[in-house]
C-alpha atoms as a PDB file:
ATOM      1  CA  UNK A   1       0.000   0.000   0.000  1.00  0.00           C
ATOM      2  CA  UNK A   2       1.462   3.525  -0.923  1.00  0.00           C
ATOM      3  CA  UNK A   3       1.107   5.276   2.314  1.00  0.00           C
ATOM      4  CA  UNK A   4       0.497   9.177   2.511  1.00  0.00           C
ATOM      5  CA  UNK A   5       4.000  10.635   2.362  1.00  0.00           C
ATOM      6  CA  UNK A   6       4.343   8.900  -1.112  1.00  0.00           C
ATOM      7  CA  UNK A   7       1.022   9.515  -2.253  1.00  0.00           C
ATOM      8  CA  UNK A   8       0.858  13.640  -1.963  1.00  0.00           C
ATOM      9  CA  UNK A   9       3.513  13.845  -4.448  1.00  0.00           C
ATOM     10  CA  UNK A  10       2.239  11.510  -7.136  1.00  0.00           C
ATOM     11  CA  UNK A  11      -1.359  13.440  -6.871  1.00  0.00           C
ATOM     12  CA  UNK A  12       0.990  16.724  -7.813  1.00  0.00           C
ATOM     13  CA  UNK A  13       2.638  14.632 -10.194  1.00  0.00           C
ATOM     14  CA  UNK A  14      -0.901  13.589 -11.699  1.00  0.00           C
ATOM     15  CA  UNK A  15      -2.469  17.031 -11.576  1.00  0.00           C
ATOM     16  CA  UNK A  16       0.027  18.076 -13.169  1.00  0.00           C
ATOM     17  CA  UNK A  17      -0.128  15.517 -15.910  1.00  0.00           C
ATOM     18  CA  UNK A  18      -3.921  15.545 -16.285  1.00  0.00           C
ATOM     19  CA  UNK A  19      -3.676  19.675 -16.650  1.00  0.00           C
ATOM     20  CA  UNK A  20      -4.185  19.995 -19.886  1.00  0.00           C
ATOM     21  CA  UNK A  21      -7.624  17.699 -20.164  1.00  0.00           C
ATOM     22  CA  UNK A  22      -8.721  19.691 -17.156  1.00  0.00           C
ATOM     23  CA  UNK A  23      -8.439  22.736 -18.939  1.00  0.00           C
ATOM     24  CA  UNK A  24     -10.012  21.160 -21.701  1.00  0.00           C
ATOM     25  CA  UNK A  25     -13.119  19.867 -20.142  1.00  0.00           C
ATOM     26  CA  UNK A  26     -13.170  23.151 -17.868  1.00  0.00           C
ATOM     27  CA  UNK A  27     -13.426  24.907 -21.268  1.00  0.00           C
ATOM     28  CA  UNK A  28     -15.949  22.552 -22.921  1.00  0.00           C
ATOM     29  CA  UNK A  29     -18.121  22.493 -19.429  1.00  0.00           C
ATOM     30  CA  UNK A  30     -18.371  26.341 -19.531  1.00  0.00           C
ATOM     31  CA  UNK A  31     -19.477  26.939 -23.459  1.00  0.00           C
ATOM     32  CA  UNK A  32     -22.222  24.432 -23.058  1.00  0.00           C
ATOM     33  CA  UNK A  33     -23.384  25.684 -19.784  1.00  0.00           C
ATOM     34  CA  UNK A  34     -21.937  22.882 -17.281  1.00  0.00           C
ATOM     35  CA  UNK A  35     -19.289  24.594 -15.508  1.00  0.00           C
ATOM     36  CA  UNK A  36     -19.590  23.451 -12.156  1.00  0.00           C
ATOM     37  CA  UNK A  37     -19.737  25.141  -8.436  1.00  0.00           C
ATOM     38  CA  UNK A  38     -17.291  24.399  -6.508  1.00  0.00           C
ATOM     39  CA  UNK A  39     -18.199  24.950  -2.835  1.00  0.00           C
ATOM     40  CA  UNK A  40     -15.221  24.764  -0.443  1.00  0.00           C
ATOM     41  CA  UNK A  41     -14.774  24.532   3.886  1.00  0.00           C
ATOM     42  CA  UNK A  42     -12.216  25.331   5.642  1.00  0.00           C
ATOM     43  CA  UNK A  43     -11.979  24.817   9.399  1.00  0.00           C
ATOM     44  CA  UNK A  44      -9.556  26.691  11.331  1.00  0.00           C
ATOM     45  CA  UNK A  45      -7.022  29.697  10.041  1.00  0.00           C
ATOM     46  CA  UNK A  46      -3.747  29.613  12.308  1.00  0.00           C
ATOM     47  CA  UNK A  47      -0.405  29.133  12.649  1.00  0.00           C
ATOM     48  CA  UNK A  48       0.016  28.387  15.986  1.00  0.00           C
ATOM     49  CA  UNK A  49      -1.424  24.717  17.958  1.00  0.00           C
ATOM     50  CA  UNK A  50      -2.574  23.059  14.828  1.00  0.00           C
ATOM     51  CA  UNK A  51      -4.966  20.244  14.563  1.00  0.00           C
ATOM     52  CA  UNK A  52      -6.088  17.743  11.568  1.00  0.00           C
ATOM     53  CA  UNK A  53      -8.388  20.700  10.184  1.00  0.00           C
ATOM     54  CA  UNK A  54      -6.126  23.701  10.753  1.00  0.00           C
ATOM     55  CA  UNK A  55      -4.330  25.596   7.595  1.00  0.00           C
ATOM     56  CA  UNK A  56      -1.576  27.906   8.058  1.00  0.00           C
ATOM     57  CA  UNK A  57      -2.225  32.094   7.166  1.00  0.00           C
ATOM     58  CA  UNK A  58       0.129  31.795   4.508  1.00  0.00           C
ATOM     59  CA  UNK A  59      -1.257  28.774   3.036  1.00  0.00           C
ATOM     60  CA  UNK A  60      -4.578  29.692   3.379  1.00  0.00           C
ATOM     61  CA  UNK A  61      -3.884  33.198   1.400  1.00  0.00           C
ATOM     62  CA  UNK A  62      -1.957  31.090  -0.758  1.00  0.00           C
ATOM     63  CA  UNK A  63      -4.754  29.033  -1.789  1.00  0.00           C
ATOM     64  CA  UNK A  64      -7.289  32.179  -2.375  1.00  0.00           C
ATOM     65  CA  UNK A  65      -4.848  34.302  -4.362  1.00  0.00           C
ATOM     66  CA  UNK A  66      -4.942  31.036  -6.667  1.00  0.00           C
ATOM     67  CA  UNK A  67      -8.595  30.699  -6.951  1.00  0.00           C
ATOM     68  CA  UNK A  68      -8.887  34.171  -7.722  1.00  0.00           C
ATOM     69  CA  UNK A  69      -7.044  33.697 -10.519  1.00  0.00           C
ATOM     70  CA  UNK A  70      -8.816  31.160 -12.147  1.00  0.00           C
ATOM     71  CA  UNK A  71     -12.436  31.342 -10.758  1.00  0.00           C
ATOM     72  CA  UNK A  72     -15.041  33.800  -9.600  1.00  0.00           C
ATOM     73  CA  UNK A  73     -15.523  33.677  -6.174  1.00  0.00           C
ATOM     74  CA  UNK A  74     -19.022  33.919  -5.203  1.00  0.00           C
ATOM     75  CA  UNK A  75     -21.990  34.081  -2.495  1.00  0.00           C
ATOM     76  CA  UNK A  76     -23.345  30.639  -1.294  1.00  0.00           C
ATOM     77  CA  UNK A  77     -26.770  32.367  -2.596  1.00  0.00           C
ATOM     78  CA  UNK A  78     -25.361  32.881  -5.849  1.00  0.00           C
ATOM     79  CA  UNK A  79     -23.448  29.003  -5.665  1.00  0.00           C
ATOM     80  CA  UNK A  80     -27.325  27.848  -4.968  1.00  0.00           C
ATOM     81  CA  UNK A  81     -28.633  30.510  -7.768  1.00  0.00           C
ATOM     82  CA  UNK A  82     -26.413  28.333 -10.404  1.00  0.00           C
ATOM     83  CA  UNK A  83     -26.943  25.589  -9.239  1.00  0.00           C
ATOM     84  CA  UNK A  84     -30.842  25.391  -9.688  1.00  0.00           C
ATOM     85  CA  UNK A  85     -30.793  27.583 -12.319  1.00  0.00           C
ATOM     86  CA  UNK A  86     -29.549  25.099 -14.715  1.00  0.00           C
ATOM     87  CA  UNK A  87     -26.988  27.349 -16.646  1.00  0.00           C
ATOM     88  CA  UNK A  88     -23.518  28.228 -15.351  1.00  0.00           C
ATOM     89  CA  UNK A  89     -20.884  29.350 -17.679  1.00  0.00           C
ATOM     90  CA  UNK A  90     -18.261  30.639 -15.331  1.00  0.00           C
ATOM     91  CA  UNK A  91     -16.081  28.757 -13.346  1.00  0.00           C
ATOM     92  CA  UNK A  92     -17.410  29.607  -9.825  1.00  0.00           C
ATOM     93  CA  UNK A  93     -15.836  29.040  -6.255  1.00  0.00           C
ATOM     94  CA  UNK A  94     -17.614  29.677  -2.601  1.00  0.00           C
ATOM     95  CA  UNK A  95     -16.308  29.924   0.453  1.00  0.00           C
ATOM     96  CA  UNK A  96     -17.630  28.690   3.711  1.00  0.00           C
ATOM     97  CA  UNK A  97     -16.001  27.732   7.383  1.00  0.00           C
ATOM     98  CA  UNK A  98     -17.315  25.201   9.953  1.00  0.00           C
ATOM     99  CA  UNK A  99     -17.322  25.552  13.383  1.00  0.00           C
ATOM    100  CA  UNK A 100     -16.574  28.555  14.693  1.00  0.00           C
ATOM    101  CA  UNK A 101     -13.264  28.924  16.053  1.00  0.00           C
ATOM    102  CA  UNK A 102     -12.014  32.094  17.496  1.00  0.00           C
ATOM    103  CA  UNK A 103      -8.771  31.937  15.559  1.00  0.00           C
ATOM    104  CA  UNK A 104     -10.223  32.953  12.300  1.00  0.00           C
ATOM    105  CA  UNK A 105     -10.842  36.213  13.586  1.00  0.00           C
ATOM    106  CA  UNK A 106      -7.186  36.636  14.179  1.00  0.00           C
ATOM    107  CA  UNK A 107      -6.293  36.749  10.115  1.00  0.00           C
ATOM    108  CA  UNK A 108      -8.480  34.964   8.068  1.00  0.00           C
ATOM    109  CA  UNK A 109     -11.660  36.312   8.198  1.00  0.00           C
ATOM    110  CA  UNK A 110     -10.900  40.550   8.532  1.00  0.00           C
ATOM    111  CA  UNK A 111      -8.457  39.859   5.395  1.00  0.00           C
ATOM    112  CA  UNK A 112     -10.954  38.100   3.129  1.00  0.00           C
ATOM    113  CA  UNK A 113     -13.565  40.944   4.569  1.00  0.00           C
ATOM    114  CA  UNK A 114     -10.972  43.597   3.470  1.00  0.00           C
ATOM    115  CA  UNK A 115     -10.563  42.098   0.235  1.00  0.00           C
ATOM    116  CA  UNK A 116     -14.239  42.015  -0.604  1.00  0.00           C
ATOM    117  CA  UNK A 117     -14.222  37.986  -0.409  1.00  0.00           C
ATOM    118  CA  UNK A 118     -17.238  37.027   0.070  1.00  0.00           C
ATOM    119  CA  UNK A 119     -18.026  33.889   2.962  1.00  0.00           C
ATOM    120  CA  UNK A 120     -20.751  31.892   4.292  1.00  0.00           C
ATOM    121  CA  UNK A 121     -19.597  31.127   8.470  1.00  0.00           C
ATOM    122  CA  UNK A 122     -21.187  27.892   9.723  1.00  0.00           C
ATOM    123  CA  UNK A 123     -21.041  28.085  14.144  1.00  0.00           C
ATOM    124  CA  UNK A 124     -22.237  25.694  16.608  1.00  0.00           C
ATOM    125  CA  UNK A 125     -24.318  27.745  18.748  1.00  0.00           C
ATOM    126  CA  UNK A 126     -23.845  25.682  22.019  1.00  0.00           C
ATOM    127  CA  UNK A 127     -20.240  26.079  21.963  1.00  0.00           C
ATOM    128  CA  UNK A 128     -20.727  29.927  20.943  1.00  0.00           C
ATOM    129  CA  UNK A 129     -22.817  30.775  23.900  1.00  0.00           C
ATOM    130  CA  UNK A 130     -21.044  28.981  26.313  1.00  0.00           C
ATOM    131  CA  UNK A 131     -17.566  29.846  24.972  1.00  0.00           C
ATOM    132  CA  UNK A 132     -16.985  25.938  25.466  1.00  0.00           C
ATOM    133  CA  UNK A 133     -14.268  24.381  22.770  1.00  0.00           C
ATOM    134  CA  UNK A 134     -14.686  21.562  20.861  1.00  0.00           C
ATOM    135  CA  UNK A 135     -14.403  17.800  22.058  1.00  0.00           C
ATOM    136  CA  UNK A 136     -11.656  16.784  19.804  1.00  0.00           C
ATOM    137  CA  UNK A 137      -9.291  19.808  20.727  1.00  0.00           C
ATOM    138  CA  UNK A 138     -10.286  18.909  24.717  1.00  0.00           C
ATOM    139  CA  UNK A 139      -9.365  14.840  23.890  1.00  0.00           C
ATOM    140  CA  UNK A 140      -6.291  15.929  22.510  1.00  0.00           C
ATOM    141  CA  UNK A 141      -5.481  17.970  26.143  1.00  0.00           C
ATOM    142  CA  UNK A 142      -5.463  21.202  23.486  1.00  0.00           C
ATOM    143  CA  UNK A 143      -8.570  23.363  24.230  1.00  0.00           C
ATOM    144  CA  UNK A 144      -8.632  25.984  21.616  1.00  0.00           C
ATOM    145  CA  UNK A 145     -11.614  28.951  21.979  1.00  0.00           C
ATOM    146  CA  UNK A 146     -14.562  28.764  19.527  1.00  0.00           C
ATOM    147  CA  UNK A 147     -16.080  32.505  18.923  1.00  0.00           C
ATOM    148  CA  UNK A 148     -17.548  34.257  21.036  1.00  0.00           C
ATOM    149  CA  UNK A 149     -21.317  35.774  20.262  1.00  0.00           C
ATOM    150  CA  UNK A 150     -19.982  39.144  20.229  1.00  0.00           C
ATOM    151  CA  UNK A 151     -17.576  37.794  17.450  1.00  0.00           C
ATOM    152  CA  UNK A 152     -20.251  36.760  15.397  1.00  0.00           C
ATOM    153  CA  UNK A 153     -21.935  40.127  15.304  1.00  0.00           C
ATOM    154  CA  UNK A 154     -19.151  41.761  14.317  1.00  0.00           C
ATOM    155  CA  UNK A 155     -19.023  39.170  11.427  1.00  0.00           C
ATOM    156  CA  UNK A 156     -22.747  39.591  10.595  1.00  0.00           C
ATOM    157  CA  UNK A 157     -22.381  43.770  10.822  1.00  0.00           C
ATOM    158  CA  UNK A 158     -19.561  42.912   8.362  1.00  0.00           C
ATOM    159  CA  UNK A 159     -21.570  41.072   5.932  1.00  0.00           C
ATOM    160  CA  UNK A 160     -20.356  37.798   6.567  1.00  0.00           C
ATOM    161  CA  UNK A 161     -23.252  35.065   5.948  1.00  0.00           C
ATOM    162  CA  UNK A 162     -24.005  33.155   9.294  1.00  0.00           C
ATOM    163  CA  UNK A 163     -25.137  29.614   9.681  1.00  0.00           C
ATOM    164  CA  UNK A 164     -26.273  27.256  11.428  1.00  0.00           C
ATOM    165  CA  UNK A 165     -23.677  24.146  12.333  1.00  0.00           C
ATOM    166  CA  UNK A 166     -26.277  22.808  15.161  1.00  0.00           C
ATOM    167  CA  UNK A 167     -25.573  22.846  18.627  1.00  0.00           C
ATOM    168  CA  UNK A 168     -23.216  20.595  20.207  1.00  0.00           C
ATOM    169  CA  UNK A 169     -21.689  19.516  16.711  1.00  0.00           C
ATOM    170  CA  UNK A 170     -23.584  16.739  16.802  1.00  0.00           C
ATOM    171  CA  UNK A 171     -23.621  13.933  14.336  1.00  0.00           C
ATOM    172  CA  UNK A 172     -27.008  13.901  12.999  1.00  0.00           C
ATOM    173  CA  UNK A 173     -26.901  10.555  11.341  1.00  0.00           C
ATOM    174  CA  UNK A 174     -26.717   8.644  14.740  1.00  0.00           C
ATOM    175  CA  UNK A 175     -29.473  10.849  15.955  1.00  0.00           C
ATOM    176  CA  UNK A 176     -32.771   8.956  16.061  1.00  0.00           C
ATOM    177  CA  UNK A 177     -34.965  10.833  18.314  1.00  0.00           C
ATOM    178  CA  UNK A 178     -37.053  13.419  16.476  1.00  0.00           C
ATOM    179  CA  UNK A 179     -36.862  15.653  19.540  1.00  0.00           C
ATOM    180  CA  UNK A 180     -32.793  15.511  19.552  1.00  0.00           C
ATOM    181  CA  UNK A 181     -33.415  16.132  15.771  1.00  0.00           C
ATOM    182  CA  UNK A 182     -35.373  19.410  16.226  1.00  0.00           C
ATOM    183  CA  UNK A 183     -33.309  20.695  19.221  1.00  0.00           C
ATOM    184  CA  UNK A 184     -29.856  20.145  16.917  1.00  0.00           C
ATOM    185  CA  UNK A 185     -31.428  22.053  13.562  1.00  0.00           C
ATOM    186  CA  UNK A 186     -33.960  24.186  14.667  1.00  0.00           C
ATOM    187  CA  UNK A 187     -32.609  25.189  18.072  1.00  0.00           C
ATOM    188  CA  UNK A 188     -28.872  26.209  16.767  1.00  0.00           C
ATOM    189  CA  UNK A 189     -30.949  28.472  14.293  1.00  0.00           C
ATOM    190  CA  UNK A 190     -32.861  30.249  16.855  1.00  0.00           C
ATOM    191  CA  UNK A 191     -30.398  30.568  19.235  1.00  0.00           C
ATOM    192  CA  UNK A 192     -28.182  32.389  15.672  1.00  0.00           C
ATOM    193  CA  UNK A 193     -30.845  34.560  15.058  1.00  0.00           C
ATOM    194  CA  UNK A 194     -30.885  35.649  18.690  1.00  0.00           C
ATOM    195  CA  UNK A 195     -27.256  36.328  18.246  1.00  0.00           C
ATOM    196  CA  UNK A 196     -27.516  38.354  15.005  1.00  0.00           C
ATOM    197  CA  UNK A 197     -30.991  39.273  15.049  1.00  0.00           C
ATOM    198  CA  UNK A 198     -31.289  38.799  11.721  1.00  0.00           C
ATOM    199  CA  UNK A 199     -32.892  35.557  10.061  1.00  0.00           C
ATOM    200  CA  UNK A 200     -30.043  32.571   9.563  1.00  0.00           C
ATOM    201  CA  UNK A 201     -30.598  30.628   6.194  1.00  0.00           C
ATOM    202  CA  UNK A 202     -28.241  27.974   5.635  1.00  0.00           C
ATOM    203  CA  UNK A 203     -27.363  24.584   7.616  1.00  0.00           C
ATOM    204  CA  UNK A 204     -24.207  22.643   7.425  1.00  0.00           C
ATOM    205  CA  UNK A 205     -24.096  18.947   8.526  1.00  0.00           C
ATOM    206  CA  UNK A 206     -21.378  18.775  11.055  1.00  0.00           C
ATOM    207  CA  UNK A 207     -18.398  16.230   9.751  1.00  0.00           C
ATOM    208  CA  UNK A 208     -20.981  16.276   6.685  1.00  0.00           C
ATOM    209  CA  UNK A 209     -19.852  12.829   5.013  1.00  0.00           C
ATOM    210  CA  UNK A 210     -23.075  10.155   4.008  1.00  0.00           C
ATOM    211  CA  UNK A 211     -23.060   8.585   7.391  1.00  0.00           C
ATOM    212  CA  UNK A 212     -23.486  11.663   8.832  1.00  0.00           C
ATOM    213  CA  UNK A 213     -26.598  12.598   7.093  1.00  0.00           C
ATOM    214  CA  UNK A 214     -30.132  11.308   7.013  1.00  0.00           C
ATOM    215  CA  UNK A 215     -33.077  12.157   5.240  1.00  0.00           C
ATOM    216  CA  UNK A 216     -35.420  13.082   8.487  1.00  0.00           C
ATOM    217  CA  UNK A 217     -32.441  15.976   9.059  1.00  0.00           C
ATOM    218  CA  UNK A 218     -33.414  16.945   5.642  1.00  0.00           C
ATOM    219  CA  UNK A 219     -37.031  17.022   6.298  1.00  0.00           C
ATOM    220  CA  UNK A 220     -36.501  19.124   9.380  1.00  0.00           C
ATOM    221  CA  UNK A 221     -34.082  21.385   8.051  1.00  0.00           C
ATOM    222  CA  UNK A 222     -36.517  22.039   4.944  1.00  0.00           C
ATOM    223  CA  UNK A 223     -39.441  22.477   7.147  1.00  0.00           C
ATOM    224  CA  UNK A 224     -37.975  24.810   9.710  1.00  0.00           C
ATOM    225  CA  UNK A 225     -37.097  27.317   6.849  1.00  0.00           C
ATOM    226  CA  UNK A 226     -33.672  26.979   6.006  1.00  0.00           C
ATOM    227  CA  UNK A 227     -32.892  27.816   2.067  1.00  0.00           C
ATOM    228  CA  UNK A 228     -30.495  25.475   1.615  1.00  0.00           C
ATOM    229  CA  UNK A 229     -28.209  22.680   3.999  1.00  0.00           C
ATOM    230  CA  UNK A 230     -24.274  21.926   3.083  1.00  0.00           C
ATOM    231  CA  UNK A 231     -22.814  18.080   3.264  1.00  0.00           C
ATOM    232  CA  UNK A 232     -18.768  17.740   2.797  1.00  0.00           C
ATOM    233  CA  UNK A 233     -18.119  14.619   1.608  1.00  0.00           C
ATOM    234  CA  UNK A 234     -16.519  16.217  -1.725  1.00  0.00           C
ATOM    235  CA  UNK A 235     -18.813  16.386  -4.357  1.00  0.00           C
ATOM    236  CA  UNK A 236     -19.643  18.474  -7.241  1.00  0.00           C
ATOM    237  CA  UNK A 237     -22.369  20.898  -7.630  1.00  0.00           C
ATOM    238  CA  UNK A 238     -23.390  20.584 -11.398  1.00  0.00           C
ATOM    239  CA  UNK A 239     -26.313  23.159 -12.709  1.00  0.00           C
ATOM    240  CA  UNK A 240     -29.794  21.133 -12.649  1.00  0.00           C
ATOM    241  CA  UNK A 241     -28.441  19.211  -9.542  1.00  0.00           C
ATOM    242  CA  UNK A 242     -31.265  20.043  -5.857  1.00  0.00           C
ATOM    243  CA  UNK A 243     -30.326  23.482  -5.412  1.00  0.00           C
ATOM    244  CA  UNK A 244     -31.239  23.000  -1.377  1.00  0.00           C
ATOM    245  CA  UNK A 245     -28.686  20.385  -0.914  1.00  0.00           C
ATOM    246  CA  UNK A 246     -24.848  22.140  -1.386  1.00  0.00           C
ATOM    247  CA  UNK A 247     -22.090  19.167  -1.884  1.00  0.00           C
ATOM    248  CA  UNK A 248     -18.759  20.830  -0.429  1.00  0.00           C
ATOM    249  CA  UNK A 249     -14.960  19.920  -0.620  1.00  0.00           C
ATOM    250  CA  UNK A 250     -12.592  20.074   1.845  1.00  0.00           C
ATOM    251  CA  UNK A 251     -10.127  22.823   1.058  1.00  0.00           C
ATOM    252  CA  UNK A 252      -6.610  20.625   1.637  1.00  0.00           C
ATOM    253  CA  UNK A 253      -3.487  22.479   2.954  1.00  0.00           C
ATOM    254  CA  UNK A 254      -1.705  19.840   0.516  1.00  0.00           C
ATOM    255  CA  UNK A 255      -0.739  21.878  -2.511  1.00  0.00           C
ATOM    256  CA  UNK A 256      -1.773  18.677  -4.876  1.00  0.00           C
ATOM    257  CA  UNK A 257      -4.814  17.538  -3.238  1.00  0.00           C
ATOM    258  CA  UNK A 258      -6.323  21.152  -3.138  1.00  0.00           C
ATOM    259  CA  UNK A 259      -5.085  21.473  -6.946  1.00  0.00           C
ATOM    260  CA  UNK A 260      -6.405  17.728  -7.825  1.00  0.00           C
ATOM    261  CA  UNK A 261     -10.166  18.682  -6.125  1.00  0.00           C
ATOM    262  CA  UNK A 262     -10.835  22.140  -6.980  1.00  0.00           C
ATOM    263  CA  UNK A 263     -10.088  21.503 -10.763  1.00  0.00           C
ATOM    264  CA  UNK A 264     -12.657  18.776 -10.883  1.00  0.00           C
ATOM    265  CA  UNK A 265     -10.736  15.921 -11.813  1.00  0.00           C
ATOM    266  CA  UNK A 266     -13.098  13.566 -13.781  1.00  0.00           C
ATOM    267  CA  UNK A 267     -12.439  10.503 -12.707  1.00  0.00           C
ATOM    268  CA  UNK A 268     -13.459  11.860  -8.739  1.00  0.00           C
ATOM    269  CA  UNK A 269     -16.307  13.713 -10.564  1.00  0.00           C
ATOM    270  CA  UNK A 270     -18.103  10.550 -11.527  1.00  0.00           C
ATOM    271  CA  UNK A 271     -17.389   8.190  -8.726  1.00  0.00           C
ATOM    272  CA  UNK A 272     -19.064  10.663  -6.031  1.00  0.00           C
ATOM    273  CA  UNK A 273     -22.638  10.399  -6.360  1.00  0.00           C
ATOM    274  CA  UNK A 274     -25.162  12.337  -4.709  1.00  0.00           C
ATOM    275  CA  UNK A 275     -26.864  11.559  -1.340  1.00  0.00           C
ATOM    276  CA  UNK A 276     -29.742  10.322  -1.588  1.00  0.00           C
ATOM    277  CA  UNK A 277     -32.222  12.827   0.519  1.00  0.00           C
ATOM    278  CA  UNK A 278     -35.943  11.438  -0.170  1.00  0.00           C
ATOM    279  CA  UNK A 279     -38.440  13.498  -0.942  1.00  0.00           C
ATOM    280  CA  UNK A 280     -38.105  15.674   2.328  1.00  0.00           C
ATOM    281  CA  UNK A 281     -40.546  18.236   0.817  1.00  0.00           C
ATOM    282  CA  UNK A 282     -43.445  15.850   0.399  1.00  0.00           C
ATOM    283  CA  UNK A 283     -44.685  16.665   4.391  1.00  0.00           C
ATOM    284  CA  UNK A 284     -44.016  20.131   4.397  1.00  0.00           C
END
């Protein structure tokens, strides 16, 4: 088995390789209306204490400068405008963040504010009121501060979209009990509102891969008024595809990964296939 530390290079290696088809399909993709929108998350912005979902500053601004140079980056309500509207000719990128550490406010989010960058910032509202960090940082003896609520109405004054991440960062596939359902969706979008006072309308799954979804979260989510919910287990939003439900990718601080994802490589494109959601709409 190759293990990582040989594997990052050959996925640079391949990228690089595969280049010129990508430009080639990104090309063909765009004149017939296909381009797709490519919805990115990022965790944590910091140089200092890192964990598995941390970039560095300079990688992170790294990374942006590059999309900026080859893509538009837009709103998450323009990424869900395309999306349903069937037609997208320009090679789109949005932004979002999950969980809601205080770090980002540090670098990362004032310099993409400054430079007009526009953001959707996903927050677990228990951990925001209660200024309590997240379990894996406190397993790892490494407690590291999520925002605070006054953080995230300097954010929303700023322009920055808010959402909801649910409470306790709770996996909502396990979650069984409609009550612990409603609590986890609907409750971390109250308690966001109350923050902002302003309505909150998008939902990301927390750790957001197929296991971690389920179609009564859907129903919920749908029902309680949200405009759209966010997965992240790395798919491709193509124009046509359910508008309500955004596939994201996880924005690598590996140069070649991040590269090999955000260019759409084909061979990932048609192996991922959607989640499967139900009709969630049919009780509403």
């Amino acid at each position: 088995m190759i293990n990582d530390a040989c594997r990052d290079p050959l996925i640079g290696m391949y990228y690089l390789a595969t280049l010129p088809q990508r430009r080639r399909m990104a090309a063909r993709d765009a004149a017939v209306g296909q381009a797709p929108v490519i919805v990115l998350y990022y965790h944590r912005v910091a140089d200092d204490h890192p964990n598995d979902w941390t970039i560095g500053v300079e990688r992170f601004k790294a990374q942006i400068e590059w999309l900026r140079e080859r893509f538009e980056i837009i709103s998450l309500l323009e990424a869900q405008t395309r999306v349903g509207s069937r037609v997208n000719h320009a090679p789109s990128v949005c932004l979002t963040f999950d969980d809601g550490y205080a770090d980002n406010c540090r670098y990362a989010l004032p310099w993409l504010i400054d430079q007009g960058i526009p953001l959707t910032y996903f927050v677990s509202t228990g951990h925001v009121l209660q200024e309590r960090p997240f379990a894996p940082d406190l397993e790892r003896n490494c407690p590291l501060a999520p925002n605070a609520p006054e953080q995230i109405r300097v954010l929303a004054e700023a322009g920055v979209e808010l959402g909801a991440h649910t409470r306790w960062h709770t996996d909502l596939g396990s979650v069984t009990d409609p009550a612990q359902l409603h609590d986890e969706i609907v409750g971390s979008k109250r308690d966001l509102e109350a923050i902002v006072g302003r309505a909150v309308r998008y939902f990301a799954f927390p750790f957001g891969l197929k296991p971690n979804l389920s179609r009564a979260a859907f129903r919920v989510a749908f029902q309680s008024g949200f405009w759209g919910v966010c997965s992240a287990y790395g798919g491709y939003n193509r124009p046509g595809d359910d508008p309500f439900h955004i596939q994201r990718i996880h924005a690598d601080p590996r140069w070649g990964r991040f590269c090999n994802w955000v260019t759409s490589d084909r061979h990932r494109r048609h192996r991922i296939e959607r989640f499967d959601a139900g009709d969630y709409r049919s009780e509403f």
